[in-house]
Protein backbone atom coordinates (compact mmCIF):
# COMPACT_ATOMS: atom_id res chain seq x y z
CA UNK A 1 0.00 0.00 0.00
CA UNK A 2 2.71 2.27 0.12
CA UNK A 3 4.06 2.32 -2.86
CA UNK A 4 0.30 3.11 -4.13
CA UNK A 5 0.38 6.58 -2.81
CA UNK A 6 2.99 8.00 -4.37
CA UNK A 7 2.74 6.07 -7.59
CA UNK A 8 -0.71 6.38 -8.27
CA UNK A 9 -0.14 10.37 -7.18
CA UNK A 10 2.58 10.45 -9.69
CA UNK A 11 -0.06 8.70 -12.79
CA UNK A 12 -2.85 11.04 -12.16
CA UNK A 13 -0.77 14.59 -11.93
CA UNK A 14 0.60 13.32 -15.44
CA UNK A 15 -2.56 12.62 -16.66
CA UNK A 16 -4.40 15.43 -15.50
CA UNK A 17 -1.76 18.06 -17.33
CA UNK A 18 -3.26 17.54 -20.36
CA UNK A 19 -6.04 21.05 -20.37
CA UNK A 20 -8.94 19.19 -20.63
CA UNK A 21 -11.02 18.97 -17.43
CA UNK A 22 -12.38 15.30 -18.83
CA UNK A 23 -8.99 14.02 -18.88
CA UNK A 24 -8.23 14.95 -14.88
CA UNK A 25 -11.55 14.27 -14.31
CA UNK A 26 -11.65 10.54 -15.46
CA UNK A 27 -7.96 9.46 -14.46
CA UNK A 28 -8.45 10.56 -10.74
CA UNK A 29 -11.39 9.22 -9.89
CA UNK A 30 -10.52 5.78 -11.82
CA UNK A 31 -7.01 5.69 -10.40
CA UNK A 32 -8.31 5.51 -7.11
CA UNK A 33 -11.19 2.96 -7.70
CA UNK A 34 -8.85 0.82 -9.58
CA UNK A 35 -6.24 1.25 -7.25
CA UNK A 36 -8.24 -0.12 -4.35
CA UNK A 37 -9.93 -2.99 -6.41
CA UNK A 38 -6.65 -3.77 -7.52
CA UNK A 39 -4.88 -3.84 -3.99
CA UNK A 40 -7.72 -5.96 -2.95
CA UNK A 41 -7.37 -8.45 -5.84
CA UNK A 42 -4.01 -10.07 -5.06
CA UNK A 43 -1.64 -6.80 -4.60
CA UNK A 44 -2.10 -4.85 -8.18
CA UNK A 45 -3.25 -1.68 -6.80
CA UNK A 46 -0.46 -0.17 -9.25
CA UNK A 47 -1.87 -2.11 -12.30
CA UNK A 48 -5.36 -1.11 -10.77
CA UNK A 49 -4.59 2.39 -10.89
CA UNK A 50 -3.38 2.66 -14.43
CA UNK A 51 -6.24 0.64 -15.82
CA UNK A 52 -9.10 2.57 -13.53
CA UNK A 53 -6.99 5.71 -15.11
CA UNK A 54 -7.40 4.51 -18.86
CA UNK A 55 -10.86 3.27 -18.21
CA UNK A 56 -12.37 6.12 -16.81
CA UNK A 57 -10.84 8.84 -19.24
CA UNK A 58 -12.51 7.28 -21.83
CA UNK A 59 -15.98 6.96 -20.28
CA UNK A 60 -15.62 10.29 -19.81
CA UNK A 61 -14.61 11.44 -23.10
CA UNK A 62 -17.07 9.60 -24.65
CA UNK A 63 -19.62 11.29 -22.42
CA UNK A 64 -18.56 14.65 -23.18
CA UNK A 65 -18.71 13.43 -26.53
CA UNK A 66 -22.37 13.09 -26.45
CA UNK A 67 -23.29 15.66 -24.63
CA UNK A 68 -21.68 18.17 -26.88
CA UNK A 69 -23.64 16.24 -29.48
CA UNK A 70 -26.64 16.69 -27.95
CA UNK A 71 -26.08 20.44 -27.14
CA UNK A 72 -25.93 20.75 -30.85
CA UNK A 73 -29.26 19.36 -31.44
């Protein structure tokens, strides 16, 4: 657990440079769900972290996605 902290610290401040609030957004909150399911599920919280990261970001880009669509409508 604690090399978590400072890891999964590390992954989301380099995630969330990029200027988009979705991208800081996603990666944070993921990061730490995965990073808890993963310490839970044999030690990974690392691994956990990254993929809650990755998996998140994209849920919410593609959600921003379609609400921009549907602001255009």
């Amino acid at each position: 657990m604690r090399k978590f902290i400072p890891l999964a610290v590390s992954a989301a401040l380099v995630m969330s440079a990029a200027p988009m609030e979705v991208q800081a957004k996603g990666c944070l909150r993921g990061a730490v769900a995965g990073g808890v399911a993963g310490h839970y599920m044999h030690h990974h919280a690392v691994m956990g972290a990254v993929g809650g990261c990755i998996a998140a970001h994209e849920y919410y880009k593609h959600k921003a996605r379609q609400a921009a669509i549907a602001a255009h409508h």
